[in-house]
C-alpha atoms as a PDB file:
ATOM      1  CA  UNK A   1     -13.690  94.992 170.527  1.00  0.00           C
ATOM      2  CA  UNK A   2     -12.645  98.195 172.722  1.00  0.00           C
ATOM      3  CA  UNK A   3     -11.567  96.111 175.734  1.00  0.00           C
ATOM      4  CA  UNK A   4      -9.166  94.304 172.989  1.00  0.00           C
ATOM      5  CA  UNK A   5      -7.604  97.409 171.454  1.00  0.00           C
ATOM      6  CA  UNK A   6      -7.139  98.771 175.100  1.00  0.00           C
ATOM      7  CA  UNK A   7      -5.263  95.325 175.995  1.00  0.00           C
ATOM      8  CA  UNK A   8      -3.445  95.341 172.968  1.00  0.00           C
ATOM      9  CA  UNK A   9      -2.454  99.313 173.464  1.00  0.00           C
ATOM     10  CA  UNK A  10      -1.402  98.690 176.677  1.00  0.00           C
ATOM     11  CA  UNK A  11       0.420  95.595 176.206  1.00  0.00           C
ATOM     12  CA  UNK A  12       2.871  98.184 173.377  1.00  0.00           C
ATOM     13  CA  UNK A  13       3.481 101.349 175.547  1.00  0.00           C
ATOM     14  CA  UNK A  14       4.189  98.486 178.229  1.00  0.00           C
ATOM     15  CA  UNK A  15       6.513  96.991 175.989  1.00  0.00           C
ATOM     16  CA  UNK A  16       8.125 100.161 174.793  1.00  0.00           C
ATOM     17  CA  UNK A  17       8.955 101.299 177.710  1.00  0.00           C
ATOM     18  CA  UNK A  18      10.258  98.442 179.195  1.00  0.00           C
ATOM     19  CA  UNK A  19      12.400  98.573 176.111  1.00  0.00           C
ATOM     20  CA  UNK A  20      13.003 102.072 176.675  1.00  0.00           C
ATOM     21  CA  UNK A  21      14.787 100.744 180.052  1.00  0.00           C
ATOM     22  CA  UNK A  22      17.075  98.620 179.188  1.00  0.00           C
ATOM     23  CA  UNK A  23      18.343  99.755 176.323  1.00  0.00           C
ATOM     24  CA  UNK A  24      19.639 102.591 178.934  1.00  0.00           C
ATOM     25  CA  UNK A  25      21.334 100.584 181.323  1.00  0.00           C
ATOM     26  CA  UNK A  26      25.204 100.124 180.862  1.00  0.00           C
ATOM     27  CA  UNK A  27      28.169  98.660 182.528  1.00  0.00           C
ATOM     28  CA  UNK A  28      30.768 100.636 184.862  1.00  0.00           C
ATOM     29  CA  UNK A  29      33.725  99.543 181.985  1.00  0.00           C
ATOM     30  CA  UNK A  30      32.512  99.158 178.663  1.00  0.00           C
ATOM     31  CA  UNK A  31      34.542  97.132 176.603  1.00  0.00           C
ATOM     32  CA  UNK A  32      34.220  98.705 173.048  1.00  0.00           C
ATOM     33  CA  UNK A  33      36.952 101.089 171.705  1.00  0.00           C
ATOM     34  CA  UNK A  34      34.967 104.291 172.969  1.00  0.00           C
ATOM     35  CA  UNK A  35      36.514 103.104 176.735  1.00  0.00           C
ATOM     36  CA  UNK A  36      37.621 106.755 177.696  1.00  0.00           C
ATOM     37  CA  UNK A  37      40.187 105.809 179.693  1.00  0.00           C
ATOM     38  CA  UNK A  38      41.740 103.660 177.245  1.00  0.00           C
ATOM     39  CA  UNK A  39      41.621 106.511 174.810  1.00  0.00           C
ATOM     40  CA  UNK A  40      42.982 108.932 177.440  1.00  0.00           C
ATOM     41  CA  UNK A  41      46.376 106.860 178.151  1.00  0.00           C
ATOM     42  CA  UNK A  42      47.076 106.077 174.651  1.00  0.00           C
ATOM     43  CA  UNK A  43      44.863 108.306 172.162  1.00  0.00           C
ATOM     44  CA  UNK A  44      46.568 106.569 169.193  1.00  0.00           C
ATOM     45  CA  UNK A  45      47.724 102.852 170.134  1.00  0.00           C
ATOM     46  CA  UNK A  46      48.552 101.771 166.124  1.00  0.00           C
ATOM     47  CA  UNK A  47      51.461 104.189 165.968  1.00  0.00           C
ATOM     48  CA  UNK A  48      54.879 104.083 167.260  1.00  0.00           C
ATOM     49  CA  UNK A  49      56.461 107.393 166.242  1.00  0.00           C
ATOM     50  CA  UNK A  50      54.312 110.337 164.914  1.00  0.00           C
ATOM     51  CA  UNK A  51      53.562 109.472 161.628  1.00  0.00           C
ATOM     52  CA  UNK A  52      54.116 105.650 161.182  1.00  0.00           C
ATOM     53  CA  UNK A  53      53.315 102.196 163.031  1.00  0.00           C
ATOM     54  CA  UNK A  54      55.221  99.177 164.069  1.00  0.00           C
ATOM     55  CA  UNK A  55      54.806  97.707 160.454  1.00  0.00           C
ATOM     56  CA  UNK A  56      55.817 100.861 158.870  1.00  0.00           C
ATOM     57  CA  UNK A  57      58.948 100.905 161.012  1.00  0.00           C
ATOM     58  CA  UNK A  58      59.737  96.952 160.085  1.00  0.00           C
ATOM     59  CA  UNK A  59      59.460  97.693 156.637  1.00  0.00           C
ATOM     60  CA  UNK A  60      61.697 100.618 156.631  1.00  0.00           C
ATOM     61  CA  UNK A  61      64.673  99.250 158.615  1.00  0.00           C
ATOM     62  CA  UNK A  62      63.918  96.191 156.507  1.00  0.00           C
ATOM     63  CA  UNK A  63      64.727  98.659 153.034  1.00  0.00           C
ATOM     64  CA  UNK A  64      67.184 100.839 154.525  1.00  0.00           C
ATOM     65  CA  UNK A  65      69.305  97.266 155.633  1.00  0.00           C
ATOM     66  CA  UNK A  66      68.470  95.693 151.949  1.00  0.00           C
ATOM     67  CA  UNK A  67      69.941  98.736 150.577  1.00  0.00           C
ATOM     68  CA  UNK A  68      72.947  98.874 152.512  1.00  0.00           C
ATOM     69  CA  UNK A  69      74.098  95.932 152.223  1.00  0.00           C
ATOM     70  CA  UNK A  70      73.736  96.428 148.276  1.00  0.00           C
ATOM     71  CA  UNK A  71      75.671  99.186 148.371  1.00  0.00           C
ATOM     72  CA  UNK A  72      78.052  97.659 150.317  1.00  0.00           C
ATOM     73  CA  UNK A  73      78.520  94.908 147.703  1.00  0.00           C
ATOM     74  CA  UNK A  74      78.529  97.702 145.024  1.00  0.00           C
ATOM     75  CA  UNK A  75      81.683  99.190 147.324  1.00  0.00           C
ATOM     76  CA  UNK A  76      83.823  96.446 147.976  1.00  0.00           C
ATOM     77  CA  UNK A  77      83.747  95.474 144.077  1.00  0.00           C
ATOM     78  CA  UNK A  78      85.178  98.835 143.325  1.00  0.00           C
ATOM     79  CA  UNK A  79      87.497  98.563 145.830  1.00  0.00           C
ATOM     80  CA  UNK A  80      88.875  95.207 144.670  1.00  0.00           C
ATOM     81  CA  UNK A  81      88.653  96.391 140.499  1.00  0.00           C
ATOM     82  CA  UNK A  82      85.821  93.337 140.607  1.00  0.00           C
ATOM     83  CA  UNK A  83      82.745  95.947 139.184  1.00  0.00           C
ATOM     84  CA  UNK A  84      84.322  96.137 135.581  1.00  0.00           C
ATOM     85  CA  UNK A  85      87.463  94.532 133.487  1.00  0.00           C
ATOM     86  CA  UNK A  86      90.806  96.074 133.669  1.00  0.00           C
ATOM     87  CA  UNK A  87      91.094  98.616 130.501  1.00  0.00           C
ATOM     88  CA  UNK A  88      95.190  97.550 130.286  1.00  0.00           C
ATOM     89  CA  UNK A  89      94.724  94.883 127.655  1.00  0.00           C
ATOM     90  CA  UNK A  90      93.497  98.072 125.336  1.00  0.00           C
ATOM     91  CA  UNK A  91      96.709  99.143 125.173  1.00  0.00           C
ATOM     92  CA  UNK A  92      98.884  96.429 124.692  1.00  0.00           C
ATOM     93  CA  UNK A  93     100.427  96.143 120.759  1.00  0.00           C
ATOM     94  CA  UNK A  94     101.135  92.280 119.657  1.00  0.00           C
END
């Protein structure tokens, strides 16, 4: 019964340290997002300016050109009389 417990203890600390072992090898260029020289020529790749990313940006000019040409629209009506009816029938008597 002791030789068996000795085989079996041995067999675990044999185990766990070849465990031990190769859980600490690793690779010369890891290819996870902790890559430090990924992170050291572009520490933040989602964003385009300071404070906003590519899809941020697309939505924007997206708005901003919406809303121009609205107000555009809204201009050249005025321009023409074409936003509201003339107010020179109000004034004409029969």
């Amino acid at each position: 019964m002791k030789n068996l417990s000795t085989k079996a203890a041995a067999t675990i600390l044999l185990s766990a340290a070849l465990l031990t072992l190769s859980a600490c090898t690793s690779s010369s260029s890891p290819k996870h997002a902790g890559n430090i020289n990924s992170i050291r020529t572009n520490p933040s790749p989602a964003m385009q300016t300071l404070a906003r990313r590519a899809s941020d940006r697309t939505n924007t000019h997206a708005y901003v050109i919406d809303t121009n040409m609205r107000s555009l629209r809204n201009d050249i009506d005025s321009v023409f009389f074409l936003d509201r009816p003339s107010r020179l029938h109000h004034n004409i008597k029969p």
